[in-house]
PDB file of N, CA and C in Angstrom:
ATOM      1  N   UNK A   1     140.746 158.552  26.197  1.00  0.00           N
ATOM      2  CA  UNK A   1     140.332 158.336  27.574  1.00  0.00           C
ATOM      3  C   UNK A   1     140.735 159.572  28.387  1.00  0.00           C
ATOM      4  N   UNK A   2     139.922 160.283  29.283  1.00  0.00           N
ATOM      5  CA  UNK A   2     140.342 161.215  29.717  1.00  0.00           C
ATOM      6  C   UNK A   2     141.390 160.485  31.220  1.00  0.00           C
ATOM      7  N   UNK A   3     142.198 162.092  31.765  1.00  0.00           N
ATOM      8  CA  UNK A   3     143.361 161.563  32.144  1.00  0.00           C
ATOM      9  C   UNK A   3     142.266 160.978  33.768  1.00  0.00           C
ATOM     10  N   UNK A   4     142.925 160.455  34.120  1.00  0.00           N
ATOM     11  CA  UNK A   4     142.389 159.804  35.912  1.00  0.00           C
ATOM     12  C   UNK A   4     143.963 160.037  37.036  1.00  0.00           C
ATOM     13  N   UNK A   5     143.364 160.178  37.749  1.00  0.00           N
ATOM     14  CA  UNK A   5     144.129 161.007  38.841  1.00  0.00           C
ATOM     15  C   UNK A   5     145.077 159.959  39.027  1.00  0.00           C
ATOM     16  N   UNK A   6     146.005 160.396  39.190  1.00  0.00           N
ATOM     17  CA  UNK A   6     147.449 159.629  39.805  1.00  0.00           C
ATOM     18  C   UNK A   6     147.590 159.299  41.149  1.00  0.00           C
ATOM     19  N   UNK A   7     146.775 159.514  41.925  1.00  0.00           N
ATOM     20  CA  UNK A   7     146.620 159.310  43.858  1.00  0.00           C
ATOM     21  C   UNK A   7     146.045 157.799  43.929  1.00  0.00           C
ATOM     22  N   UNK A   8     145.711 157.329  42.455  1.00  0.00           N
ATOM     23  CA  UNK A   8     144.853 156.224  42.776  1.00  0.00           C
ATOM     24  C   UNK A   8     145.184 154.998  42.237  1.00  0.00           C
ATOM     25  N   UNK A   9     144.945 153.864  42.205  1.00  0.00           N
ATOM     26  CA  UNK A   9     145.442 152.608  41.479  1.00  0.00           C
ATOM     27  C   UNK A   9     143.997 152.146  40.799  1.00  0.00           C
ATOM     28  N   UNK A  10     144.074 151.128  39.619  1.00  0.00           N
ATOM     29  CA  UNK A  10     142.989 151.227  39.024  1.00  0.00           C
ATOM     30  C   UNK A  10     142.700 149.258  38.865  1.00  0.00           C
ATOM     31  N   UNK A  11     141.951 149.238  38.293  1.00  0.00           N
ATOM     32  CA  UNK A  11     141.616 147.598  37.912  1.00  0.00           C
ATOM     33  C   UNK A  11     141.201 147.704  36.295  1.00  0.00           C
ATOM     34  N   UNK A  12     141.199 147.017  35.128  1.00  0.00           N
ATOM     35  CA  UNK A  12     141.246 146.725  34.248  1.00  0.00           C
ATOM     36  C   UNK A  12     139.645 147.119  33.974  1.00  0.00           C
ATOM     37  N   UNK A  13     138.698 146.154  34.819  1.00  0.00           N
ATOM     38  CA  UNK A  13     137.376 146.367  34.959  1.00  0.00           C
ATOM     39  C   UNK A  13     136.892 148.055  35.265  1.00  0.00           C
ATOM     40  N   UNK A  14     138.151 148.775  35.376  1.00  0.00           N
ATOM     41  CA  UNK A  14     137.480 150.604  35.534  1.00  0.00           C
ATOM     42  C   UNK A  14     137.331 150.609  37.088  1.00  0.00           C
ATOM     43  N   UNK A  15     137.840 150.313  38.353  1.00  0.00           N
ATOM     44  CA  UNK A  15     137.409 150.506  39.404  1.00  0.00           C
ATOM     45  C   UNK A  15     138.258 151.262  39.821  1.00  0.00           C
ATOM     46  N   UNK A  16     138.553 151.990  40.639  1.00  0.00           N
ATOM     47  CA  UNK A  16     139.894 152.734  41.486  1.00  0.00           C
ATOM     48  C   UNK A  16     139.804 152.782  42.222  1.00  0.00           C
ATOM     49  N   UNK A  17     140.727 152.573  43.033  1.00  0.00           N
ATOM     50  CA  UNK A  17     141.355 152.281  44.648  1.00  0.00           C
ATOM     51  C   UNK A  17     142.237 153.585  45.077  1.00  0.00           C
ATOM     52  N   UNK A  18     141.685 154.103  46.176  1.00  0.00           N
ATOM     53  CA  UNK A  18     142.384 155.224  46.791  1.00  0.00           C
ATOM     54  C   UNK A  18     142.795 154.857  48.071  1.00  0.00           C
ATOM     55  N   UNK A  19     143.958 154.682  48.556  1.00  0.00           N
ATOM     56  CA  UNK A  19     144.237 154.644  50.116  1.00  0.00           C
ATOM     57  C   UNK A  19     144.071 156.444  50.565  1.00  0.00           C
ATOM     58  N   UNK A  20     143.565 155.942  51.822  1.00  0.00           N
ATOM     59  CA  UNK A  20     143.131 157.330  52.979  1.00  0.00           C
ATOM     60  C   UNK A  20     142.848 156.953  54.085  1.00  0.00           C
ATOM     61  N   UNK A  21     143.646 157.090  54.891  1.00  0.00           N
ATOM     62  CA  UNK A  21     143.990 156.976  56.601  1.00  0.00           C
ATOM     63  C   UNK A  21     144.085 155.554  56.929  1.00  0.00           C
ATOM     64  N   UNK A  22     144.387 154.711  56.276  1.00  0.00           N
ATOM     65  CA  UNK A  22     144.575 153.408  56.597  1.00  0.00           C
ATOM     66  C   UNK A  22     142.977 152.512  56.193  1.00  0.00           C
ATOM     67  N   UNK A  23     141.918 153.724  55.394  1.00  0.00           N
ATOM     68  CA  UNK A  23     140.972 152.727  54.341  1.00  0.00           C
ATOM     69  C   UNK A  23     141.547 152.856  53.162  1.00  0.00           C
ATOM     70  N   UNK A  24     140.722 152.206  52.152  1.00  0.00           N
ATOM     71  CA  UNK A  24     140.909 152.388  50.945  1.00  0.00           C
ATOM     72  C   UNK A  24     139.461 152.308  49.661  1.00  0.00           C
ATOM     73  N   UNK A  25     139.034 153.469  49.441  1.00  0.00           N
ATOM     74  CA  UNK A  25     138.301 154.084  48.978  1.00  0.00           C
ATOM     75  C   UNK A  25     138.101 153.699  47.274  1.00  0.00           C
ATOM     76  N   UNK A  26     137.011 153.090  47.267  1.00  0.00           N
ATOM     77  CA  UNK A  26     136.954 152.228  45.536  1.00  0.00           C
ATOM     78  C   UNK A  26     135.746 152.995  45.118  1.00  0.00           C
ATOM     79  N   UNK A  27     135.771 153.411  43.765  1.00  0.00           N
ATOM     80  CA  UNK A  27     134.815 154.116  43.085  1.00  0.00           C
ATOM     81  C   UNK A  27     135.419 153.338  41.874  1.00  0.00           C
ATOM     82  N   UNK A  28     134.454 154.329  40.639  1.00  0.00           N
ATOM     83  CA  UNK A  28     134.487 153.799  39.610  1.00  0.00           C
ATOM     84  C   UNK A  28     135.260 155.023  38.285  1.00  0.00           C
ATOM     85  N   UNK A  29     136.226 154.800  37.743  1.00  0.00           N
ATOM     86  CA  UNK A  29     136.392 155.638  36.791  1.00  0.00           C
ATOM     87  C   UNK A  29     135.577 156.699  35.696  1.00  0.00           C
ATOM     88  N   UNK A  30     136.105 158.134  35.612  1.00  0.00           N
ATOM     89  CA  UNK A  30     135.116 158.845  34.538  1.00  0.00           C
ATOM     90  C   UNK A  30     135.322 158.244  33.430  1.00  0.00           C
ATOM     91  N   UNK A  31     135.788 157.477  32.702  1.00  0.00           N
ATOM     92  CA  UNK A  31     135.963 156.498  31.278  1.00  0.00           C
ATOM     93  C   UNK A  31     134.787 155.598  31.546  1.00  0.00           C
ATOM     94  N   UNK A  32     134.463 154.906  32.425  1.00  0.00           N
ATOM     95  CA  UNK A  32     133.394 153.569  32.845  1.00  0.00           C
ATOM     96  C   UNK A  32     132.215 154.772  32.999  1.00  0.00           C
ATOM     97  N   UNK A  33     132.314 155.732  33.921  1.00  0.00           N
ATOM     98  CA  UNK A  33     130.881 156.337  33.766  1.00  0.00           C
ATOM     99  C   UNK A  33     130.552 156.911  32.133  1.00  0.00           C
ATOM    100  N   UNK A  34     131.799 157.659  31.692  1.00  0.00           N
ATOM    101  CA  UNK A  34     131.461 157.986  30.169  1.00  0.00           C
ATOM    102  C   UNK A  34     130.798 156.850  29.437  1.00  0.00           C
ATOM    103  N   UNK A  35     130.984 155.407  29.552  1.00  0.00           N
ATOM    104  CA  UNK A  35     130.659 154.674  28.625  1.00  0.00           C
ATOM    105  C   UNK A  35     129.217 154.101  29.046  1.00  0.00           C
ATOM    106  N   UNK A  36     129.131 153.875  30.199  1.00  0.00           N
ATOM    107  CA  UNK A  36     127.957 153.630  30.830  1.00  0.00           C
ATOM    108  C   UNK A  36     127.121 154.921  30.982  1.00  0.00           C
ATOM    109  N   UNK A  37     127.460 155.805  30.262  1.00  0.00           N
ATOM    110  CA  UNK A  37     126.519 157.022  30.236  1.00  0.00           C
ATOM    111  C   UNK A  37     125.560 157.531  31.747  1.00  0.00           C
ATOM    112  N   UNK A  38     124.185 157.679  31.601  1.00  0.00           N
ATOM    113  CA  UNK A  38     123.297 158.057  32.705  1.00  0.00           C
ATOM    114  C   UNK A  38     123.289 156.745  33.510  1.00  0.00           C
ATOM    115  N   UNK A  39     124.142 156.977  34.803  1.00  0.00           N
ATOM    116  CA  UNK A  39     123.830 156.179  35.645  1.00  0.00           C
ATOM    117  C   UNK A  39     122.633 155.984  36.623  1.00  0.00           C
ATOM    118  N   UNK A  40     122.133 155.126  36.420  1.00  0.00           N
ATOM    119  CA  UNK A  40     120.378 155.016  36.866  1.00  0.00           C
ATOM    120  C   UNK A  40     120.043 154.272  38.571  1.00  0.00           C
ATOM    121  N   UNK A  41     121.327 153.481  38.773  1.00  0.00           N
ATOM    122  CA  UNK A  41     120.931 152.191  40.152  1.00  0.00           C
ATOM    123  C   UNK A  41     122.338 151.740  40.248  1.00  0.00           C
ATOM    124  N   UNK A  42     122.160 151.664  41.507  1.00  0.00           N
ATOM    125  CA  UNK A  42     124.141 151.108  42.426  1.00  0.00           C
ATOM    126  C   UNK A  42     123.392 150.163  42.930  1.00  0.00           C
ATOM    127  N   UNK A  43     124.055 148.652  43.032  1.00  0.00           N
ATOM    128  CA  UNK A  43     123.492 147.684  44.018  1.00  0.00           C
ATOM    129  C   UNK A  43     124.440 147.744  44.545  1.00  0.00           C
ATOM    130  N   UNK A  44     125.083 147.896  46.064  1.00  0.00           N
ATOM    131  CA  UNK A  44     126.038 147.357  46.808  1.00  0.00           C
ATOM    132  C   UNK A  44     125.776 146.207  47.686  1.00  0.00           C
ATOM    133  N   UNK A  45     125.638 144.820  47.344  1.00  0.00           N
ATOM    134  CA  UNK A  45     125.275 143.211  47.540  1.00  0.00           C
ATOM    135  C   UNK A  45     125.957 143.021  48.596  1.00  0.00           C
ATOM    136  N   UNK A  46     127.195 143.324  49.181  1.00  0.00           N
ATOM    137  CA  UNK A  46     127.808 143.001  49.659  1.00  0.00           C
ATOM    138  C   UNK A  46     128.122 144.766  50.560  1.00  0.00           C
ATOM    139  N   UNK A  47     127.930 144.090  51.830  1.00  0.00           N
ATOM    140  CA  UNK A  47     127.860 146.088  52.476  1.00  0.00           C
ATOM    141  C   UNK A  47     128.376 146.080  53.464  1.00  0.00           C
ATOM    142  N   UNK A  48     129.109 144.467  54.237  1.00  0.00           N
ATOM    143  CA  UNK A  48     130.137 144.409  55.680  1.00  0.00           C
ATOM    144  C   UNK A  48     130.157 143.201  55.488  1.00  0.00           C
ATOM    145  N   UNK A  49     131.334 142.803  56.245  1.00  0.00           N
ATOM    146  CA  UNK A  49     132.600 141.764  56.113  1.00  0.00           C
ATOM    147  C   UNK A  49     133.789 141.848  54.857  1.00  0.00           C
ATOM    148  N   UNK A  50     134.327 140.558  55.203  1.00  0.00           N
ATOM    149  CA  UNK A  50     135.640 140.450  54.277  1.00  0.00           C
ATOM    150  C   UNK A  50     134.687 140.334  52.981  1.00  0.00           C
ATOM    151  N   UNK A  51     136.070 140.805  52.173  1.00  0.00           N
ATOM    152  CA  UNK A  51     135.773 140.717  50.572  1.00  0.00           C
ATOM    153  C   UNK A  51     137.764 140.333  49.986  1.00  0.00           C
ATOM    154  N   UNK A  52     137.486 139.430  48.987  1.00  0.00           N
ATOM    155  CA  UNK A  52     138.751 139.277  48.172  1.00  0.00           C
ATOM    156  C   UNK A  52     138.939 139.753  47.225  1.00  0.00           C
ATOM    157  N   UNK A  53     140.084 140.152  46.680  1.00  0.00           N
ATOM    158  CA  UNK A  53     140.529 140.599  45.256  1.00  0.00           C
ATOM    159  C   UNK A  53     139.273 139.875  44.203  1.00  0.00           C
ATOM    160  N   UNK A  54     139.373 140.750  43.099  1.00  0.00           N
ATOM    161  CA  UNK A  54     138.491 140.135  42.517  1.00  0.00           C
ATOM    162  C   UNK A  54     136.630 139.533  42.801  1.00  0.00           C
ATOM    163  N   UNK A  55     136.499 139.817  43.875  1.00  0.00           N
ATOM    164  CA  UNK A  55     135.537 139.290  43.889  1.00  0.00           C
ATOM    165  C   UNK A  55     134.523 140.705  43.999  1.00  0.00           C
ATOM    166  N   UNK A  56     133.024 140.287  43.335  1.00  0.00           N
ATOM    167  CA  UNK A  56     132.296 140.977  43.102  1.00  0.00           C
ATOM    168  C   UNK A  56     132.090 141.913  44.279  1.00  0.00           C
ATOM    169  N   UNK A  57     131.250 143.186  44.475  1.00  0.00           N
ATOM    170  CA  UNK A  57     130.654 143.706  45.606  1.00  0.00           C
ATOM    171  C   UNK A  57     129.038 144.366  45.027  1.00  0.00           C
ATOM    172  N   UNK A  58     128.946 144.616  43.913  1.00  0.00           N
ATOM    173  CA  UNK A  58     127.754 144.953  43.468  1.00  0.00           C
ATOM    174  C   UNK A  58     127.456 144.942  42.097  1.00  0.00           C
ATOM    175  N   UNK A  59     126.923 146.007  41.715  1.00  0.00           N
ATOM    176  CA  UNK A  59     126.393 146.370  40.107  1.00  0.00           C
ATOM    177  C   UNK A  59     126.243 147.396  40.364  1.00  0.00           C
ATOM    178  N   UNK A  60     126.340 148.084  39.133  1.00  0.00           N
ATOM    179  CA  UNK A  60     125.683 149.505  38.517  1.00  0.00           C
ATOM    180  C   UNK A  60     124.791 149.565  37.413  1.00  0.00           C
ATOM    181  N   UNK A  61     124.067 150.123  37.062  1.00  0.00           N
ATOM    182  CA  UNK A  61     122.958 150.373  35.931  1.00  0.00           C
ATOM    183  C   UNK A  61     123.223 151.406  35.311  1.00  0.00           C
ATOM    184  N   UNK A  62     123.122 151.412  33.830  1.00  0.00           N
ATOM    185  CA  UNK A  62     122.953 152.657  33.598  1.00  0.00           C
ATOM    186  C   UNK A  62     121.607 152.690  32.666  1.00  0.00           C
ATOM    187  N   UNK A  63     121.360 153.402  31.630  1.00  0.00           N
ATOM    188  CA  UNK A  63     120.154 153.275  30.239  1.00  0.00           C
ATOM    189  C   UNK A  63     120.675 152.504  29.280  1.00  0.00           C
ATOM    190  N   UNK A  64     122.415 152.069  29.605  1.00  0.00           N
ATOM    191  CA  UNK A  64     122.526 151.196  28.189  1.00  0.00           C
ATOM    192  C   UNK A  64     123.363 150.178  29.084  1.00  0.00           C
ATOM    193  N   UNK A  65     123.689 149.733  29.976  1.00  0.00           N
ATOM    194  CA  UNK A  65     124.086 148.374  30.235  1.00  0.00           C
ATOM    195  C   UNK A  65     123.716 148.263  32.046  1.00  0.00           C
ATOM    196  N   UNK A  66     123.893 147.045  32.437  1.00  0.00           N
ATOM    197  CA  UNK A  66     124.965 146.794  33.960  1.00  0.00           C
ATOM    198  C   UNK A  66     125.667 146.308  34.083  1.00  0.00           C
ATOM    199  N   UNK A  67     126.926 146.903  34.578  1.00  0.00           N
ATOM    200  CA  UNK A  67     128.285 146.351  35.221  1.00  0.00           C
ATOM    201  C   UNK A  67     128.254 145.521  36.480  1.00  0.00           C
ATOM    202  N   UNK A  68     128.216 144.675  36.748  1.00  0.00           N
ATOM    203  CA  UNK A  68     129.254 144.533  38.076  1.00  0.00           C
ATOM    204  C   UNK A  68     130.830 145.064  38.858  1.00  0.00           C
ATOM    205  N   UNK A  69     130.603 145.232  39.936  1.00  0.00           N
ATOM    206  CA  UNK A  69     131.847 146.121  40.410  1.00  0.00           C
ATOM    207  C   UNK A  69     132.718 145.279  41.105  1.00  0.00           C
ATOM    208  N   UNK A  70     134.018 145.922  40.987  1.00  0.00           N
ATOM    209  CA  UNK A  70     134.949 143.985  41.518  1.00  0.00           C
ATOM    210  C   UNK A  70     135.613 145.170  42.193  1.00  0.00           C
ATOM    211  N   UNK A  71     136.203 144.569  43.606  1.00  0.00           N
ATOM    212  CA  UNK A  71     137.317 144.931  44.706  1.00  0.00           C
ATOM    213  C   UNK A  71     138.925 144.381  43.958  1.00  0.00           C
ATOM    214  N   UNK A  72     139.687 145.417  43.749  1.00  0.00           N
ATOM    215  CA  UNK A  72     140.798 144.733  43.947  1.00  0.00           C
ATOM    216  C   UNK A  72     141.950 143.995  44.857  1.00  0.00           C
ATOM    217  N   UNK A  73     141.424 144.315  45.755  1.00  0.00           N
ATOM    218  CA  UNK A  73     142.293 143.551  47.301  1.00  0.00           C
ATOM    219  C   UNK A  73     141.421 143.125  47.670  1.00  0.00           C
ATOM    220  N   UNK A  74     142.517 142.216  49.024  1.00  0.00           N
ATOM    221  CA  UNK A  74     141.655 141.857  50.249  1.00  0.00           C
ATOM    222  C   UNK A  74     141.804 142.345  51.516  1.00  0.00           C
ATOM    223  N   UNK A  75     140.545 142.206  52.007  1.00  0.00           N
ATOM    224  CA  UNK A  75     139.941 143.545  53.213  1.00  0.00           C
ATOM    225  C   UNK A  75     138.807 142.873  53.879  1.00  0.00           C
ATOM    226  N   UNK A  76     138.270 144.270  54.229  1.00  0.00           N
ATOM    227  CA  UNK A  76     137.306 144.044  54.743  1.00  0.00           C
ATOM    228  C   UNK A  76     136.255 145.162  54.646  1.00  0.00           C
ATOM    229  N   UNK A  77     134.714 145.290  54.719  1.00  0.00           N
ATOM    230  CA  UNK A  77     134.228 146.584  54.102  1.00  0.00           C
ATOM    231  C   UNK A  77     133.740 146.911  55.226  1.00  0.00           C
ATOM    232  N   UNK A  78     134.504 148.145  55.062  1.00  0.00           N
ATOM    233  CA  UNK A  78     133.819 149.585  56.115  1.00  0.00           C
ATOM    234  C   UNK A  78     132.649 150.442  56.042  1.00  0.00           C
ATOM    235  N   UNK A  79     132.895 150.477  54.998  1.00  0.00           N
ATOM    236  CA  UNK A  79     131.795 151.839  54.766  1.00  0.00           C
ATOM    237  C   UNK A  79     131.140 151.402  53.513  1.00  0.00           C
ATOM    238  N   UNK A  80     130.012 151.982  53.375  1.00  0.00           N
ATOM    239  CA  UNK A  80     128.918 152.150  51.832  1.00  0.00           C
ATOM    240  C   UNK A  80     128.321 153.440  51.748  1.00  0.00           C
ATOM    241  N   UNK A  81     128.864 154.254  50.681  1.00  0.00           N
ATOM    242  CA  UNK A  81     128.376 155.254  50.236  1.00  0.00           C
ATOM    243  C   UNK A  81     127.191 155.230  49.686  1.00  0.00           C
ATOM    244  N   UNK A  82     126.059 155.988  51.090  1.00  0.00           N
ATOM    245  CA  UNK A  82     124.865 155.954  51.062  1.00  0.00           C
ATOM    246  C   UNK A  82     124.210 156.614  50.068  1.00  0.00           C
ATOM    247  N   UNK A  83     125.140 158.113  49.814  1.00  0.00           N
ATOM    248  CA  UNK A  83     124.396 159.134  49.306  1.00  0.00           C
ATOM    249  C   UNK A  83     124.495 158.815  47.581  1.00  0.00           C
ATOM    250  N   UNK A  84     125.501 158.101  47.165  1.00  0.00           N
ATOM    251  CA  UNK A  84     125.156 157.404  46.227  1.00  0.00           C
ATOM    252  C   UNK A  84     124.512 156.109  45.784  1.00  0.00           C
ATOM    253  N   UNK A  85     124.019 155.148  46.926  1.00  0.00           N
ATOM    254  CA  UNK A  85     122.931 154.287  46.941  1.00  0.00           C
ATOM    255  C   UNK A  85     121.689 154.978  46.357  1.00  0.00           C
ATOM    256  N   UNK A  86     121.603 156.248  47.529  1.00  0.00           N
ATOM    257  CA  UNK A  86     120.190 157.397  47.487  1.00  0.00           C
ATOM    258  C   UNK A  86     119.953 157.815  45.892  1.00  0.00           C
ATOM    259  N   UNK A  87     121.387 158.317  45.323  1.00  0.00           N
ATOM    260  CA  UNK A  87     120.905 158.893  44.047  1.00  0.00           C
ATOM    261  C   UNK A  87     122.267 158.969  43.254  1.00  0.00           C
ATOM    262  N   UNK A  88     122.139 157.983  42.669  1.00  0.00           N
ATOM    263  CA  UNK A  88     123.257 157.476  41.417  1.00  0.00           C
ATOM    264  C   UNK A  88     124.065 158.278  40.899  1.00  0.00           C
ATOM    265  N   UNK A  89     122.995 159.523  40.560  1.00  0.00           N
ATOM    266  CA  UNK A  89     123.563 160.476  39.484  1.00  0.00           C
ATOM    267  C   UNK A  89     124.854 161.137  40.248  1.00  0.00           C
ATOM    268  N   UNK A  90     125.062 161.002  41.894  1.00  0.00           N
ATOM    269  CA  UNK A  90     126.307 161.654  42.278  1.00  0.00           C
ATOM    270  C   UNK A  90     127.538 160.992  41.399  1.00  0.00           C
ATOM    271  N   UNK A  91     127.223 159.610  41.164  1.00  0.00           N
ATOM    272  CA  UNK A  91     128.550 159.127  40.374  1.00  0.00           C
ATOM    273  C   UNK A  91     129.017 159.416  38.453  1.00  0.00           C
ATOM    274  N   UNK A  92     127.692 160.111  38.618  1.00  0.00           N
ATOM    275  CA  UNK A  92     128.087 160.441  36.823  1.00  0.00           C
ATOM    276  C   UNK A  92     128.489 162.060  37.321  1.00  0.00           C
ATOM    277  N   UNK A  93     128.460 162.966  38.391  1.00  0.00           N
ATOM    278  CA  UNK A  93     128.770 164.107  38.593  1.00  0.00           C
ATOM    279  C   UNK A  93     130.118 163.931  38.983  1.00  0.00           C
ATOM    280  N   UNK A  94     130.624 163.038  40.117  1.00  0.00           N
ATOM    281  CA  UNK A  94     131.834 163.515  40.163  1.00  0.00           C
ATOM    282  C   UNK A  94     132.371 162.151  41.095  1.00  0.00           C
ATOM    283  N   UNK A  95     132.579 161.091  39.723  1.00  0.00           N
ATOM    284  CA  UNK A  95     133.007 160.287  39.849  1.00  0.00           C
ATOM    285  C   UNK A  95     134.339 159.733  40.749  1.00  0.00           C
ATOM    286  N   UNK A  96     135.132 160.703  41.203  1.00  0.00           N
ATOM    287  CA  UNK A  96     136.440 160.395  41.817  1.00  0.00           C
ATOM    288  C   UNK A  96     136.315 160.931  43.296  1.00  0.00           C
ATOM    289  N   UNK A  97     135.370 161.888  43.772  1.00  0.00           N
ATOM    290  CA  UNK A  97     135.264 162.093  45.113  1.00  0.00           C
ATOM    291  C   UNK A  97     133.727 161.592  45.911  1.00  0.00           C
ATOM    292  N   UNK A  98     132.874 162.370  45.500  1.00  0.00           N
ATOM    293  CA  UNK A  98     131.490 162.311  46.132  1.00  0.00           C
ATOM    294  C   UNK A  98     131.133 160.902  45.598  1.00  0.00           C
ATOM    295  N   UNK A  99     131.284 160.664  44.921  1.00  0.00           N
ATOM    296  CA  UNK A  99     130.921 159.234  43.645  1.00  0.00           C
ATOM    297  C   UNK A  99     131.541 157.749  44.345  1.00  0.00           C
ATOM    298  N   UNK A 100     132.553 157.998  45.637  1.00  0.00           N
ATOM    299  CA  UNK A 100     132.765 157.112  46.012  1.00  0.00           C
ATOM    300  C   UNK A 100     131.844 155.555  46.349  1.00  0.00           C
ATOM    301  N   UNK A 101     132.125 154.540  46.169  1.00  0.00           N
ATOM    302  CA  UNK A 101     131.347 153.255  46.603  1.00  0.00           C
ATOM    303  C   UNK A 101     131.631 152.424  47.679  1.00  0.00           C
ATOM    304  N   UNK A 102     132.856 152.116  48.111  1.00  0.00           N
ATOM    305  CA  UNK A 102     132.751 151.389  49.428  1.00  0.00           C
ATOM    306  C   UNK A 102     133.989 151.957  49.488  1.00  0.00           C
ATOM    307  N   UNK A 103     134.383 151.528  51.015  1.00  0.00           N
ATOM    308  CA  UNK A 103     135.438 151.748  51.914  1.00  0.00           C
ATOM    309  C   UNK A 103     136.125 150.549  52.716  1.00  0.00           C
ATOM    310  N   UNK A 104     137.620 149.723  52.082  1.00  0.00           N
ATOM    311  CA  UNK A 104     137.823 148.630  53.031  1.00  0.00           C
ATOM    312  C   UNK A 104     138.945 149.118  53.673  1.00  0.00           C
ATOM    313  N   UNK A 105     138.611 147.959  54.904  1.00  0.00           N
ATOM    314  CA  UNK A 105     140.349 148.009  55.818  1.00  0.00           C
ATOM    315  C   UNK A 105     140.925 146.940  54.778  1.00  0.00           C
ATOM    316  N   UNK A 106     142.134 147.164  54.268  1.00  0.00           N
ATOM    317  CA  UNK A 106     142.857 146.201  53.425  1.00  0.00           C
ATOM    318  C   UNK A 106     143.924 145.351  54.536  1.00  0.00           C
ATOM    319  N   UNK A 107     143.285 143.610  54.218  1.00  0.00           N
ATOM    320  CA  UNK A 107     144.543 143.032  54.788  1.00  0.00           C
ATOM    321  C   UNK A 107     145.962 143.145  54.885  1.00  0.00           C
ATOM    322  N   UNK A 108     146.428 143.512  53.251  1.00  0.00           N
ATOM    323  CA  UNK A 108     147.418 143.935  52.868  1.00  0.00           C
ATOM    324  C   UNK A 108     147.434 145.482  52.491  1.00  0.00           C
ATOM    325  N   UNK A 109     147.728 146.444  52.930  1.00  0.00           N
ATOM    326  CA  UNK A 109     147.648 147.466  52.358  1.00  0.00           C
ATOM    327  C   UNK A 109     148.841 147.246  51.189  1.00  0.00           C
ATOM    328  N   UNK A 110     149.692 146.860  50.796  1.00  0.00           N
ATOM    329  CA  UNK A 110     150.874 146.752  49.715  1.00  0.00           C
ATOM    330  C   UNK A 110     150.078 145.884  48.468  1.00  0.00           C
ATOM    331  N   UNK A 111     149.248 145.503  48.841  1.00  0.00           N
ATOM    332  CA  UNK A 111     148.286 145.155  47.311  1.00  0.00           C
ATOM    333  C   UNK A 111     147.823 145.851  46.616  1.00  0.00           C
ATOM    334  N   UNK A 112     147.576 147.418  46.872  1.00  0.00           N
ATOM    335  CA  UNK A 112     147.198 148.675  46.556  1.00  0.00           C
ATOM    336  C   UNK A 112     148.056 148.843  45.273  1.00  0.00           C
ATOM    337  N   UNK A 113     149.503 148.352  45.222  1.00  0.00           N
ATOM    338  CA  UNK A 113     150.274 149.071  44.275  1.00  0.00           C
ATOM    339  C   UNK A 113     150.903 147.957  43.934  1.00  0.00           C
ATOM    340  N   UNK A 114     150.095 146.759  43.534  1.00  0.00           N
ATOM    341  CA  UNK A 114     149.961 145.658  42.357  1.00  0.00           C
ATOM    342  C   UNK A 114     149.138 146.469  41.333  1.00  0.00           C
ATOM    343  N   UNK A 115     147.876 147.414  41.584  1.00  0.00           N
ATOM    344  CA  UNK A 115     147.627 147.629  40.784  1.00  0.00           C
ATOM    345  C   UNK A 115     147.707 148.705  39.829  1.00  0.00           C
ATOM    346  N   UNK A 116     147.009 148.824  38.818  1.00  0.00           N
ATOM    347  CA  UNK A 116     147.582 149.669  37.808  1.00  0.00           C
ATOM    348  C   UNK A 116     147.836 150.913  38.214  1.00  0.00           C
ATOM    349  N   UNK A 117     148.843 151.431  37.790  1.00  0.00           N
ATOM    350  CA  UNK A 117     148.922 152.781  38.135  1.00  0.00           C
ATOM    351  C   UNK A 117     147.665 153.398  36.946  1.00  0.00           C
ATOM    352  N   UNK A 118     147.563 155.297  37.541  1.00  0.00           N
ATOM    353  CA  UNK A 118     147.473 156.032  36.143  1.00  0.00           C
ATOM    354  C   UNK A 118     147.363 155.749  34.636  1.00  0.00           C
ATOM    355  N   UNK A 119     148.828 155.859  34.299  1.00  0.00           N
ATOM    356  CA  UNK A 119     149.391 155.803  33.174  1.00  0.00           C
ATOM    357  C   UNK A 119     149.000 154.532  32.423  1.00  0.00           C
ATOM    358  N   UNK A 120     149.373 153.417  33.511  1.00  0.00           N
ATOM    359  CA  UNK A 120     148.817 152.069  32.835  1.00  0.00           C
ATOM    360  C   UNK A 120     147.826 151.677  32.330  1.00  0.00           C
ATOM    361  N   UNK A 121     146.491 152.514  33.297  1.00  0.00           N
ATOM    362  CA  UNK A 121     145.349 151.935  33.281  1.00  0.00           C
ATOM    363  C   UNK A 121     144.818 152.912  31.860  1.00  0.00           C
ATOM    364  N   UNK A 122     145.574 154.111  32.232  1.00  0.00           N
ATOM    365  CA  UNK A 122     144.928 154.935  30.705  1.00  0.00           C
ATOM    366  C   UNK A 122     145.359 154.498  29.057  1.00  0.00           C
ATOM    367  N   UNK A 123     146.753 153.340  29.396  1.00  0.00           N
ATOM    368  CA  UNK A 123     146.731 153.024  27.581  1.00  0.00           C
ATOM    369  C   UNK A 123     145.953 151.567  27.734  1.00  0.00           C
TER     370      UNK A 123
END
């Protein structure tokens, strides 16, 4: 598995959570895009209001499967990364910045670091 940045907390399901300025910034891991190869279609189903741990917010497509994408906290959603709605392939280019998918205000910001670190999520 290649290494994934340490700034971020991860979910089992491949998602990562970045806190930044009091949001917190969820994309999807380069291991989940490696395996899901050419990413083809982002549904973001869910694009404002609250969202809970665990609970769904969209799908992804690629040529060989679709995922659904799960939030690990609870929040509320700010933002939807349009320019990857527009054209997928930003998330097989550069999965940890431009590749971003939503943006919540977290109820708890200290739920952030329930989840996996780094290290964890990579064995």
């Amino acid at each position: 598995m290649p290494a994934s940045p340490a700034d971020r907390r991860y979910l089992e399901t491949h998602e990562w959570h970045k806190p930044e300025a009091g949001l917190v910034a969820i994309g999807i891991s380069r291991f989940a895009v490696d395996e899901l190869t050419d990413i083809t279609f982002l549904d973001v189903k869910k694009k404002s209001g609250a969202i809970k741990a665990g609970e769904s917010f969209g799908e992804i497509e690629s040529v060989k499967a679709t995922s659904e994408l799960y939030c690990g906290i609870d929040g509320t959603i700010e933002a939807v990364n349009q320019a990857a709605l527009d054209n997928p392939a930003i998330i097989n280019e550069d999965p940890y910045e431009k590749g971003w998918l939503i943006k919540i205000k977290p109820t708890n910001p200290a739920q952030v670091e329930k989840l996996l670190t780094a290290d964890a999520y990579g064995k």
